[in-house]
Protein backbone atom coordinates (compact mmCIF):
# COMPACT_ATOMS: atom_id res chain seq x y z
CA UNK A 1 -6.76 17.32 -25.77
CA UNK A 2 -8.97 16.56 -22.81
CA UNK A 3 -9.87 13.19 -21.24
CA UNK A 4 -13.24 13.80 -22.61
CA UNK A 5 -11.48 13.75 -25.97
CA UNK A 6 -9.94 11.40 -26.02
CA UNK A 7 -11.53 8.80 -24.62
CA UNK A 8 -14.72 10.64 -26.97
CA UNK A 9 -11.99 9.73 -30.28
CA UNK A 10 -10.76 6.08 -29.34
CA UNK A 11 -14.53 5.25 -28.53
CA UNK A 12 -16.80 5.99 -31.00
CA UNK A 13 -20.43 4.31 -30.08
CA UNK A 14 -19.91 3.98 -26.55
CA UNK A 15 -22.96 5.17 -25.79
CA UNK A 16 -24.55 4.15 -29.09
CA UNK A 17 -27.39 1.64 -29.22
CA UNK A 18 -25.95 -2.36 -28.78
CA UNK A 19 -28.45 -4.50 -30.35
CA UNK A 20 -26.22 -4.83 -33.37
CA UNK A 21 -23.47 -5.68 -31.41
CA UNK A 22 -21.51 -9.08 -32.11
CA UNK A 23 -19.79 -8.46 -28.94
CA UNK A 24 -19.80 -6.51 -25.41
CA UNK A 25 -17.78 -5.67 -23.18
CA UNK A 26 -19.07 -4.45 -19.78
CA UNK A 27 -16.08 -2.24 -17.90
CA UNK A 28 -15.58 -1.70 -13.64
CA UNK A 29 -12.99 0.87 -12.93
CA UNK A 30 -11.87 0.00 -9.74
CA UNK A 31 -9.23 2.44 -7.63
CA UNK A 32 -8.21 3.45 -4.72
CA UNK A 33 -5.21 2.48 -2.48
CA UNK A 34 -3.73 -0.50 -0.77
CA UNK A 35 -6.93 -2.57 0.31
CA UNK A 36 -8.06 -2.21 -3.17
CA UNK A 37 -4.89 -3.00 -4.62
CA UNK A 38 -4.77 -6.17 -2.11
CA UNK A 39 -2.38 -7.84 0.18
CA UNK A 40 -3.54 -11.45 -0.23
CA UNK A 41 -1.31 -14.15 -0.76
CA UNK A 42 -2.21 -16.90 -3.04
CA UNK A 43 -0.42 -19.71 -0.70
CA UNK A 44 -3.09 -18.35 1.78
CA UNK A 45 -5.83 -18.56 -0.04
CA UNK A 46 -8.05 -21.42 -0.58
CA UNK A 47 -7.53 -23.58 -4.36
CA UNK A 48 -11.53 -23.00 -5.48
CA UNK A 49 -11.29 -19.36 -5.10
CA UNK A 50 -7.75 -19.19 -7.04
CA UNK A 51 -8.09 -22.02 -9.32
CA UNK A 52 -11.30 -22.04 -9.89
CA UNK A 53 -11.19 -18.92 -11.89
CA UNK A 54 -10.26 -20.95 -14.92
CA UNK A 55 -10.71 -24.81 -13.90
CA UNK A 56 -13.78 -24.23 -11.63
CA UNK A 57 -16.90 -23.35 -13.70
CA UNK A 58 -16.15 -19.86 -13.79
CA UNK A 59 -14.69 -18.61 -17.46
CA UNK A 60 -12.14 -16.44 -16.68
CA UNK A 61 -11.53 -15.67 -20.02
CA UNK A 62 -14.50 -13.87 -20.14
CA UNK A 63 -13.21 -11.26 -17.37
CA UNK A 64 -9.94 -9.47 -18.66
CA UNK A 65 -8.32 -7.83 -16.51
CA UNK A 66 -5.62 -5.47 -15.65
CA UNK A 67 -4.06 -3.41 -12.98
CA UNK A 68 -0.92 -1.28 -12.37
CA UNK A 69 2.05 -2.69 -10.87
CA UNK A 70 4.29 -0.56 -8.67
CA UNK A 71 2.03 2.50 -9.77
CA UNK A 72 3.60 2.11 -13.28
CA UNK A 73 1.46 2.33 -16.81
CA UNK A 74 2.20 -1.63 -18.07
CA UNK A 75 -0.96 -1.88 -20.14
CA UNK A 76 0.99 -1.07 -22.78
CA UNK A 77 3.26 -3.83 -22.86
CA UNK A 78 1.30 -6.33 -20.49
CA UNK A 79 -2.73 -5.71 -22.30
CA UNK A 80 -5.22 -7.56 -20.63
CA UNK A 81 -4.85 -10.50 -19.46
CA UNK A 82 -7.39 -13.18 -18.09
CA UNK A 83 -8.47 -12.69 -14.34
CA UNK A 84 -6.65 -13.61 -11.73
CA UNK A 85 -3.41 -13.15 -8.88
CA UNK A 86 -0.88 -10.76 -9.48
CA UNK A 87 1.57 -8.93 -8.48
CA UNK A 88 1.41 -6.59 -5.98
CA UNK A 89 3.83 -3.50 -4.57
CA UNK A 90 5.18 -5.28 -1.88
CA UNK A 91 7.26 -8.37 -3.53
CA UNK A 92 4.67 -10.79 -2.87
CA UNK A 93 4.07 -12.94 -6.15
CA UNK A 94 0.37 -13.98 -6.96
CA UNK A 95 -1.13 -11.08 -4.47
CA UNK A 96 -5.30 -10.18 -5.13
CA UNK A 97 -7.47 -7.96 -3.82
CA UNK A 98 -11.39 -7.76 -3.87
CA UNK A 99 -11.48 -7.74 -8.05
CA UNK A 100 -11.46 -11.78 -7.92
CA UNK A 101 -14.68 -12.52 -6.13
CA UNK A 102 -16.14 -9.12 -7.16
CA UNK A 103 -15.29 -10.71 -11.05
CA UNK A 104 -16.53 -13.59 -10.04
CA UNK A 105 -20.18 -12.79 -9.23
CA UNK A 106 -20.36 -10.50 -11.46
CA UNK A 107 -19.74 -12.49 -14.81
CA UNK A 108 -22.30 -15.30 -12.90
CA UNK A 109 -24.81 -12.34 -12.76
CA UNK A 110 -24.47 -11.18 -16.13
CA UNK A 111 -23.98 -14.38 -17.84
CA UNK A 112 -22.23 -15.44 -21.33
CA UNK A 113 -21.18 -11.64 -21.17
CA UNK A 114 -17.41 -10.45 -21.36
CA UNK A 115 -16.55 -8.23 -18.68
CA UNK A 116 -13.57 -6.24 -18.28
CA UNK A 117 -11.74 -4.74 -14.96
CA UNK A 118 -9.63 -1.90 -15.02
CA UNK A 119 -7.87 -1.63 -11.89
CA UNK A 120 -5.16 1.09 -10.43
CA UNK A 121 -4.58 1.59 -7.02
CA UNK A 122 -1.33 2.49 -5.27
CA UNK A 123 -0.73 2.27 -1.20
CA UNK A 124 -0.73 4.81 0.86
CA UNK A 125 -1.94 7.69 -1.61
CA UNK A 126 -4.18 10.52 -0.07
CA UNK A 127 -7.63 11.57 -1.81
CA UNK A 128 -6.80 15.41 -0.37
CA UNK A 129 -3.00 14.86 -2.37
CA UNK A 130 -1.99 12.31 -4.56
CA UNK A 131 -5.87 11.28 -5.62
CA UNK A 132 -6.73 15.23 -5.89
CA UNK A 133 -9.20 16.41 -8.59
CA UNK A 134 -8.94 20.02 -9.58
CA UNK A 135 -11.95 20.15 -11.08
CA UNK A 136 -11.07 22.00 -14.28
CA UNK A 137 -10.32 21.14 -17.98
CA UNK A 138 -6.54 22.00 -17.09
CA UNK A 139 -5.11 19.13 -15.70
CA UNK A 140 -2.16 20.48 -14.27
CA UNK A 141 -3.71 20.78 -10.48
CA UNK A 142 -4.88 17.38 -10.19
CA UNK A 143 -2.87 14.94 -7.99
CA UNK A 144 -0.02 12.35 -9.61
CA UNK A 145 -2.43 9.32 -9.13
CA UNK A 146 -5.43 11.02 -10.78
CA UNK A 147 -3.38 11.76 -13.67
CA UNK A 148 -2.34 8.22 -13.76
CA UNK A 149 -5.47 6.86 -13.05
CA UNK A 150 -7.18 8.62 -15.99
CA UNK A 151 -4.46 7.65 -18.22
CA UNK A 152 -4.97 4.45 -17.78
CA UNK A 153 -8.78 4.23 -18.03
CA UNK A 154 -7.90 6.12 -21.26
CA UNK A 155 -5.51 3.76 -22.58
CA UNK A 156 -7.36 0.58 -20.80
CA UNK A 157 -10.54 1.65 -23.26
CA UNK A 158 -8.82 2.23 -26.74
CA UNK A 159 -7.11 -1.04 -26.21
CA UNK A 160 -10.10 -2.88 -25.79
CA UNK A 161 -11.39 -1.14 -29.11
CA UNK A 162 -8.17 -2.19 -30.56
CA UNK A 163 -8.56 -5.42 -29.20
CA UNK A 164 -12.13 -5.98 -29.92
CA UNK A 165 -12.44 -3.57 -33.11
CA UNK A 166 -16.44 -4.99 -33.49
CA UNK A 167 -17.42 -4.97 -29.66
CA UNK A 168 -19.30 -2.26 -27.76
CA UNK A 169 -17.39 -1.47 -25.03
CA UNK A 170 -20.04 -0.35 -22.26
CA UNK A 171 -18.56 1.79 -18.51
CA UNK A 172 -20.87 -0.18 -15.86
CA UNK A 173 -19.16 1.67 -12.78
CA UNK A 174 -16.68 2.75 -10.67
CA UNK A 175 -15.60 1.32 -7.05
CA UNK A 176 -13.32 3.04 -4.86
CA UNK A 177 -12.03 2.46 -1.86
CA UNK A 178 -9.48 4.61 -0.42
CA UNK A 179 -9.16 6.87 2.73
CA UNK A 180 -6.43 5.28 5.41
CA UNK A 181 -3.74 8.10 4.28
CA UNK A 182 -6.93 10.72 5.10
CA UNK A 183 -6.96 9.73 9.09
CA UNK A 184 -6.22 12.71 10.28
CA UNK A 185 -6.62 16.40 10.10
CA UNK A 186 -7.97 15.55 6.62
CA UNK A 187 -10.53 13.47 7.21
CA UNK A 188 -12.63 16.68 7.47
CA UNK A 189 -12.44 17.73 4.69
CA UNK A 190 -12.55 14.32 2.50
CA UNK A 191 -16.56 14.85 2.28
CA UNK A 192 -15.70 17.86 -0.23
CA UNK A 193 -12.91 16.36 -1.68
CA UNK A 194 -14.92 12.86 -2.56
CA UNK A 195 -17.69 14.74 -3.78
CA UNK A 196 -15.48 16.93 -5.84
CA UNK A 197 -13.51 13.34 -7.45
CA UNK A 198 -17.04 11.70 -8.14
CA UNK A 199 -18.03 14.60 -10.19
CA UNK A 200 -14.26 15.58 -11.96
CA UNK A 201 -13.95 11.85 -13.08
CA UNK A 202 -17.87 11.82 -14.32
CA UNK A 203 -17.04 15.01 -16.34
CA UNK A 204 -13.84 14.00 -17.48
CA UNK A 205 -15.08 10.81 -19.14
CA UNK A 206 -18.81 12.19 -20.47
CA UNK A 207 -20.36 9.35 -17.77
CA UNK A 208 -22.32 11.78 -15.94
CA UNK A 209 -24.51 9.04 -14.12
CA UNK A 210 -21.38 6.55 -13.68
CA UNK A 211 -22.29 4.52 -10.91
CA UNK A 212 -19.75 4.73 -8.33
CA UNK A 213 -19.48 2.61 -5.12
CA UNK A 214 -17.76 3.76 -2.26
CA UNK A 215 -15.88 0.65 -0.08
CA UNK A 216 -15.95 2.13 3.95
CA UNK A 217 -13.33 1.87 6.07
CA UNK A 218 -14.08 -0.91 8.34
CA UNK A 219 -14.77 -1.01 11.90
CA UNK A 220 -12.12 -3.79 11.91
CA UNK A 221 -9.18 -1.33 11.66
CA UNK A 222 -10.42 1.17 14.23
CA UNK A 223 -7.84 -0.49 16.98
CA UNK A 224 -5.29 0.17 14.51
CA UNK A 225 -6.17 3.98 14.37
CA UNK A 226 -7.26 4.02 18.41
CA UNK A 227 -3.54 2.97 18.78
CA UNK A 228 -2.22 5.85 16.70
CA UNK A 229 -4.83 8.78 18.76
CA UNK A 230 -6.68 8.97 15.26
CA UNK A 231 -9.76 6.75 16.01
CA UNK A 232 -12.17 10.27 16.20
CA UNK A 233 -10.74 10.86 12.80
CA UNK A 234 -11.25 7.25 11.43
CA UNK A 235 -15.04 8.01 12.36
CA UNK A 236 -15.51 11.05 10.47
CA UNK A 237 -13.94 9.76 7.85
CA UNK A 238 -16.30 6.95 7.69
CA UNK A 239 -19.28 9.37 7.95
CA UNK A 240 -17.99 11.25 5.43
CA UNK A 241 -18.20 8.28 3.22
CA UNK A 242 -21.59 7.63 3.99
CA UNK A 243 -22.53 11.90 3.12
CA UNK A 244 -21.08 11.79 0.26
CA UNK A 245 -23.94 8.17 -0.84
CA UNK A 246 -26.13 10.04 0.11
CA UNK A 247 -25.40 13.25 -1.29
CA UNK A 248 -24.37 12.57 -4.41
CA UNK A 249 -27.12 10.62 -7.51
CA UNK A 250 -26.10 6.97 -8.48
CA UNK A 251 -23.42 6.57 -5.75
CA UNK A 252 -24.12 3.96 -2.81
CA UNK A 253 -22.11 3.05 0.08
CA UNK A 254 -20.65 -0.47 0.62
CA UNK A 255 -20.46 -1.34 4.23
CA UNK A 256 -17.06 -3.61 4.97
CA UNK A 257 -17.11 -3.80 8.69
CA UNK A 258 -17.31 -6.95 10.89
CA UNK A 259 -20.85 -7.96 10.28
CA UNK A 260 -20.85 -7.87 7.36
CA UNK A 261 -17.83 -11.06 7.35
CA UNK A 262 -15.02 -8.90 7.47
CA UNK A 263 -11.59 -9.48 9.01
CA UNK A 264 -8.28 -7.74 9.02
CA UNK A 265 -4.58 -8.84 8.97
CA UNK A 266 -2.50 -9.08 11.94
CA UNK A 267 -1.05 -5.44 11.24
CA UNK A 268 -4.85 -4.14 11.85
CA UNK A 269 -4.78 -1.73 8.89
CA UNK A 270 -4.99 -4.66 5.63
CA UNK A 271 -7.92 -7.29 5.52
CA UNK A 272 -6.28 -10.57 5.21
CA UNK A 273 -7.34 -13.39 2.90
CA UNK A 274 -11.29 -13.82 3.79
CA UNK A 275 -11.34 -9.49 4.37
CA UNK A 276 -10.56 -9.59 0.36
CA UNK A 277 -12.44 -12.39 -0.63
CA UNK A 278 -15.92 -10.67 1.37
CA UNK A 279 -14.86 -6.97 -0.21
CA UNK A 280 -15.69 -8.39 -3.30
CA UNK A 281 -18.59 -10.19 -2.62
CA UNK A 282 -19.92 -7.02 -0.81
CA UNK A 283 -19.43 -4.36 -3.73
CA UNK A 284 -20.48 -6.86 -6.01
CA UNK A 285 -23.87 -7.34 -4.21
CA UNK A 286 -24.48 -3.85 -4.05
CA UNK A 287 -23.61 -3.30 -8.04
CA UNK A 288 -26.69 -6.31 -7.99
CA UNK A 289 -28.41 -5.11 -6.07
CA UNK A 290 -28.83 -1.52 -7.32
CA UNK A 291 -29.37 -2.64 -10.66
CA UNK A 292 -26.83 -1.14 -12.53
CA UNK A 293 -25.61 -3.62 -14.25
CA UNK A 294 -26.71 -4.25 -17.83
CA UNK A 295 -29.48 -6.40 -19.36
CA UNK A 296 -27.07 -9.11 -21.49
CA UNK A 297 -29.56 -11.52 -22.79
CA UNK A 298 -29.00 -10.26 -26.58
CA UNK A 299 -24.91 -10.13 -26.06
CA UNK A 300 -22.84 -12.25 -27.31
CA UNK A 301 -19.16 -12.69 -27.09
CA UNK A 302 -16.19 -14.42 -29.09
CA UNK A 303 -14.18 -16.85 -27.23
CA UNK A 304 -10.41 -17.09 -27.73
């Protein structure tokens, strides 16, 4: 059985009319590698943005969330859980990435609506390997991460139907932000092989106009890649990233360099606390901005 399929069986209505809803659920699939997983600390972060999330005005039981840990499938045994730190791959309780202010501003945009973020991003994967898509209805040529990645936006939806057996579970967009492992000989070819994702995953999943927001590299880690004789492939890279908006229908962009607020770790490759908290704010002000995300004055939504 195909993605398609499947996701076609456990979601019956998806793209059904909502006005009889009695609740909805608006979905971000968010993946990539380690800046989207995130390398924030929560003892480095500020109280208001961490706290706040539950104690601060913003209902974070609205936003359910979940992401991989270690690259394993936990949705399973872990569901979704309110938004907010977690753990990341490297040891380091309470870690975030760009999904807390990005769920943030979004549930302020869209109101009393529930939102949901699916999450799955592993460090140091490659689009051209491990993030491959074939492009076919045989799976078996797609990269480890793909495969992983679609299995858990697969299982990620039917448990929200199970979960919410009378909500309308709606697929907003996808953000991605990936391309550090492609510095290099690859980088000319990740045009192609971006293009070639964008369109596998909108097949895949019957979302042929799926938004999808592409995080750049940032100018902020170029003397990380200067340092390594790569820095002419960090910039093609980039420009690849910004073909491939402009190529491809409903996809935009997201500039993350130093104008735009961001800053990097001492390593030079991972955007420290502020880097995160901006990544977030910036894809979430393009989703705004672009209008994509969904009208939710008739939604309603049942609070635990």
């Amino acid at each position: 059985m195909t993605w398609k399929l499947v996701v076609l069986c456990t979601l019956v209505g998806l793209h059904a009319p909502y006005a009889h809803a009695q609740e909805v659920i608006n979905v971000f699939l968010l993946g990539g590698q380690s800046n989207m997983l995130g390398r924030a600390n929560v003892e480095d972060s500020d109280p208001l943005l961490v706290n706040g999330l539950g104690d601060g005005g913003i209902a974070s039981n609205n936003v359910l969330y979940h992401h991989n840990y270690r690259g394993e499938q936990t949705l399973a045994a872990n569901g979704f859980v309110a938004l907010g730190p977690r753990p990341s791959d490297d040891d380091q309780p309470g870690n975030f990435g760009p999904e807390l202010t990005f769920g943030r501003d979004i549930q302020i945009a869209v109101g009393n609506a529930r939102i949901a973020i699916l999450k799955y991003a592993v460090g140091g994967t490659s689009l051209y390997g491990d993030w491959y898509a074939d492009g076919s209805d045989n799976q078996s040529n797609d990269g480890p991460q793909y495969v992983a990645f679609k299995q858990l936006i697969s299982e990620g939806l039917a448990r929200l139907r199970t979960d919410h057996p009378d909500a309308e579970i709606r697929v907003i967009a996808m953000l991605w932000h990936q391309g550090e492992a492609d510095v290099g000989s690859q980088a000319y070819n990740y045009e192609a092989n971006l293009i070639h994702f964008i369109h596998d995953l909108r097949h895949d999943f019957d979302l042929p106009d799926l938004p999808f927001f592409i995080g750049g590299l940032s100018d902020t880690q170029e003397s990380f890649y200067q340092a390594k004789d790569r820095l002419t492939a960090f910039h093609v890279l980039v420009q690849a990233q910004k073909n491939v908006a402009a190529a491809v229908s409903n996809c935009w962009f997201v500039s993350l360099d130093s104008d735009d607020g961001m800053t990097i770790g001492p390593a030079g490759l991972h955007f420290d606390v502020n880097g995160y908290k901006v990544m977030g704010e910036r894809f979430a002000a393009m989703a705004i901005q672009q209008e994509v995300l969904p009208d939710t004055s008739d939604d309603t939504i049942a609070h635990p």
